[in-house]
N, C-alpha and C. Protein backbone atom coordinates (compact mmCIF):
# COMPACT_ATOMS: atom_id res chain seq x y z
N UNK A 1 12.31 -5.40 75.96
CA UNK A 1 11.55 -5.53 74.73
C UNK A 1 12.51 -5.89 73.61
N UNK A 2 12.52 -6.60 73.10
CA UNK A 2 13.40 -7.04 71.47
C UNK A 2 12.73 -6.22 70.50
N UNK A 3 14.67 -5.95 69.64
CA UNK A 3 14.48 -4.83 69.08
C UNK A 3 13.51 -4.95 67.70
N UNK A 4 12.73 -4.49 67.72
CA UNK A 4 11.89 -4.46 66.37
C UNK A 4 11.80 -3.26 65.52
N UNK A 5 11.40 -2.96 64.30
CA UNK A 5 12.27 -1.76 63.75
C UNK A 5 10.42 -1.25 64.03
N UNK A 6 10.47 0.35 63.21
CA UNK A 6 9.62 0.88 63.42
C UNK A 6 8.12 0.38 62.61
N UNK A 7 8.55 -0.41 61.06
CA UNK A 7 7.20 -0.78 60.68
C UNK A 7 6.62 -2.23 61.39
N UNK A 8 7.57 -2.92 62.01
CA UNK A 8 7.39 -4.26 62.43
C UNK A 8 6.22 -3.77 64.12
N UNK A 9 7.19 -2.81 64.61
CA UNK A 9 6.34 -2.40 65.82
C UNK A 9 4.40 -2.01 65.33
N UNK A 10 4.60 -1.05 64.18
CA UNK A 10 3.18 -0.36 63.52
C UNK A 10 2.61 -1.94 62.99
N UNK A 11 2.83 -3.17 62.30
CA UNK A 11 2.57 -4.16 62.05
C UNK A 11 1.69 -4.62 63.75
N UNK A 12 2.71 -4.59 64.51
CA UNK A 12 2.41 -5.73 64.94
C UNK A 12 0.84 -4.76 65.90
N UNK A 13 1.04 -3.62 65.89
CA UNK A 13 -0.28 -3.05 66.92
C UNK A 13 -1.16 -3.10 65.82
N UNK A 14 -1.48 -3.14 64.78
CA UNK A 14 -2.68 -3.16 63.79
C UNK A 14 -3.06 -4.62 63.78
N UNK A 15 -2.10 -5.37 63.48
CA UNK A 15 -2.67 -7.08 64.17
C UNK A 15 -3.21 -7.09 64.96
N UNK A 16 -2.88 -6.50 66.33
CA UNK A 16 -3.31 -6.88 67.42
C UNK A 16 -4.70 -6.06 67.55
N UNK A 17 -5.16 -5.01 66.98
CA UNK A 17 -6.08 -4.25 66.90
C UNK A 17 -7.30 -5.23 66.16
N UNK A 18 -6.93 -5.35 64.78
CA UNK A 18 -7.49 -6.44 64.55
C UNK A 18 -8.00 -7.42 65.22
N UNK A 19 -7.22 -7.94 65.44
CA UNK A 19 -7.77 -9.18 66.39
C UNK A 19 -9.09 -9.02 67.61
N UNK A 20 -8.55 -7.88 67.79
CA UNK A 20 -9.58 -7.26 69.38
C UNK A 20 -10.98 -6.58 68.50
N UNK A 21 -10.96 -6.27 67.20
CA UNK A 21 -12.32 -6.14 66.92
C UNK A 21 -12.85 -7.06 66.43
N UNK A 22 -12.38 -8.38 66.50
CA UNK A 22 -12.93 -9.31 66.18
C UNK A 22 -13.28 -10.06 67.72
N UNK A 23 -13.32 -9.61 68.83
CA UNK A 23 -13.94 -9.81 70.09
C UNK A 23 -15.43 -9.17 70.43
N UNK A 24 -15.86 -9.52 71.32
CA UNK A 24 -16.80 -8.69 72.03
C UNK A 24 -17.06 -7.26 71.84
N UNK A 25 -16.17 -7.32 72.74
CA UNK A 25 -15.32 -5.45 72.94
C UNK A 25 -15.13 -4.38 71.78
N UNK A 26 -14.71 -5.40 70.37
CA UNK A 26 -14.19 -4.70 69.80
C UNK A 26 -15.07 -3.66 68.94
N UNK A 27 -15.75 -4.02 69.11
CA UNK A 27 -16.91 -2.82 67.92
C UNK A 27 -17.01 -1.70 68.92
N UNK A 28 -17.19 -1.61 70.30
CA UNK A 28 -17.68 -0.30 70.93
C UNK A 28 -16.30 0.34 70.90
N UNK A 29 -15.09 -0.57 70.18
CA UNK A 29 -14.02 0.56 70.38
C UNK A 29 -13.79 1.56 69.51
N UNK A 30 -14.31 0.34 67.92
CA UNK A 30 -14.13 0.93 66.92
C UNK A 30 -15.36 2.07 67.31
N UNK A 31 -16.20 2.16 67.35
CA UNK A 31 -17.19 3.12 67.59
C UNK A 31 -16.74 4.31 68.06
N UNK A 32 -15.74 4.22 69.35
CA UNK A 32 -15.06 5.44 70.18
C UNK A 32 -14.19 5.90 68.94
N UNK A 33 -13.34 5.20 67.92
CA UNK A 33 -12.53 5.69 66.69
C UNK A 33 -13.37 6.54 66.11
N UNK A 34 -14.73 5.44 66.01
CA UNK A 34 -15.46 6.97 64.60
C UNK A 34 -16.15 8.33 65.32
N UNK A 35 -16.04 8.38 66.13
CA UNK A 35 -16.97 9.39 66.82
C UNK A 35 -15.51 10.28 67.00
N UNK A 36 -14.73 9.75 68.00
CA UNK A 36 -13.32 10.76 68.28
C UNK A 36 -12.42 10.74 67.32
N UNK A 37 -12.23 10.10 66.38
CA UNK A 37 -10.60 9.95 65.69
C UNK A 37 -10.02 9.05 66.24
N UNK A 38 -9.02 8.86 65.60
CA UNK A 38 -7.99 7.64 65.98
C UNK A 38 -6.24 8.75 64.96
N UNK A 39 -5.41 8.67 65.91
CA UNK A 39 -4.30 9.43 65.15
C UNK A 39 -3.44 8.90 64.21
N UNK A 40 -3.30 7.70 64.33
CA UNK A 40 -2.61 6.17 63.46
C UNK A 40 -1.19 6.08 64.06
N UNK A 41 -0.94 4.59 64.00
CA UNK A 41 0.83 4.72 64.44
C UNK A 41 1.62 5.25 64.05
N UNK A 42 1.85 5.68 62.52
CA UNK A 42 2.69 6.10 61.92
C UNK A 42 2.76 7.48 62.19
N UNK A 43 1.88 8.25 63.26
CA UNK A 43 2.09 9.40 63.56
C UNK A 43 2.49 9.37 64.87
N UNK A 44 2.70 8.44 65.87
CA UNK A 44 3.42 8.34 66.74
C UNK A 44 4.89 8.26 66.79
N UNK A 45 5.95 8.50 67.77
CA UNK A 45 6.90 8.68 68.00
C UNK A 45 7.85 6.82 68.19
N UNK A 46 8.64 6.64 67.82
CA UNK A 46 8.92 5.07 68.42
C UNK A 46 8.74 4.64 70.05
N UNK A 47 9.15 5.78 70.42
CA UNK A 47 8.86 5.74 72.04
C UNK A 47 7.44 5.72 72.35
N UNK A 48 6.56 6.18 71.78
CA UNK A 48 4.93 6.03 72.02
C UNK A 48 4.29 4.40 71.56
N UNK A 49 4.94 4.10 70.38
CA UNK A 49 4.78 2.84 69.72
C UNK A 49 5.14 1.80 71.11
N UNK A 50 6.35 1.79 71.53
CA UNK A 50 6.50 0.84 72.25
C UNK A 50 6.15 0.85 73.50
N UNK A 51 5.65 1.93 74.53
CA UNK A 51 4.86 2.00 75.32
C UNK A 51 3.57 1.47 75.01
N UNK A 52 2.93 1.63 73.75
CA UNK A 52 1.90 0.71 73.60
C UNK A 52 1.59 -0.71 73.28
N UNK A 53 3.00 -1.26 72.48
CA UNK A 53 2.97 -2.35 72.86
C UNK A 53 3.57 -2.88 74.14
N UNK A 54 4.20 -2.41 75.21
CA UNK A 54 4.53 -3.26 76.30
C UNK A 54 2.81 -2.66 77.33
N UNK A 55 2.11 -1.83 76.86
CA UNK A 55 0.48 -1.70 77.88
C UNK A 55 0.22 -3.09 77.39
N UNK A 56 -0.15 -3.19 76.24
CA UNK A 56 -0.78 -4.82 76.00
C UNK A 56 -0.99 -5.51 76.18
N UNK A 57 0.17 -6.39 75.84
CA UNK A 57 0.57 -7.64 76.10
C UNK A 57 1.96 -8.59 75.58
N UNK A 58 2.76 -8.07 76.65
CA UNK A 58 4.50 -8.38 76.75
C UNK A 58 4.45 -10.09 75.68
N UNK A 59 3.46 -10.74 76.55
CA UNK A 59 3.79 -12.18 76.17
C UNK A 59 3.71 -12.34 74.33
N UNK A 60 2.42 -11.82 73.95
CA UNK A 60 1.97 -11.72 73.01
C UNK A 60 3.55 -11.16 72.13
N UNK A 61 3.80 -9.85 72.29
CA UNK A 61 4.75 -9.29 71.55
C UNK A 61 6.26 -9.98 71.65
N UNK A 62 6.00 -10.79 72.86
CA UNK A 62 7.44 -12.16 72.61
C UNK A 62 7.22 -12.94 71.39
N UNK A 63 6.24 -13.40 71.52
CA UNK A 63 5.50 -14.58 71.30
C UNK A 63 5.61 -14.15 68.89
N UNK A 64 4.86 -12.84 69.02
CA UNK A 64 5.09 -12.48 67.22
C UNK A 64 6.25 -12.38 67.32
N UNK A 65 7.25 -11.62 67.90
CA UNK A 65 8.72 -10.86 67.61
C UNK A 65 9.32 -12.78 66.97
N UNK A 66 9.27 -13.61 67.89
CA UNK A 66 10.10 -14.82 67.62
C UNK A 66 9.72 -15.09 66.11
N UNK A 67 8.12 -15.03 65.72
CA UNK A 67 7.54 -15.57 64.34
C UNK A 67 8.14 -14.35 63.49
N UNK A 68 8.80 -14.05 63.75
CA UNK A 68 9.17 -12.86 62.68
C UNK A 68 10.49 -13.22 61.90
């Protein structure tokens, strides 16, 4: 994974969140947020951050890290 600091990592999963409620999918997720919570990145650990971006999508997080 290329090194990205900790707000660039929280950047880049709220983009990508974004993006996915602008799919299909994405409203029944947001839905699971309002009913359960959602904890936010910035309360995650860096090690949790980047386990969630390499679940994702590796290519994708090549692909912003370079536009950065």
């Amino acid at each position: 994974m290329p090194d990205m600091n900790r707000e660039q990592m929280i950047e880049w999963l709220v983009d990508n969140d974004m993006d996915y409620i602008n799919t299909a999918g994405g409203m029944e997720w947001v839905r699971t947020i309002l009913e359960s919570g959602f904890n936010g990145y910035a309360n995650d650990s860096d090690e949790e951050l980047q386990a969630e971006i390499l679940e994702r999508d590796q290519d994708a997080f090549n692909e912003e890290k370079e536009n950065v």
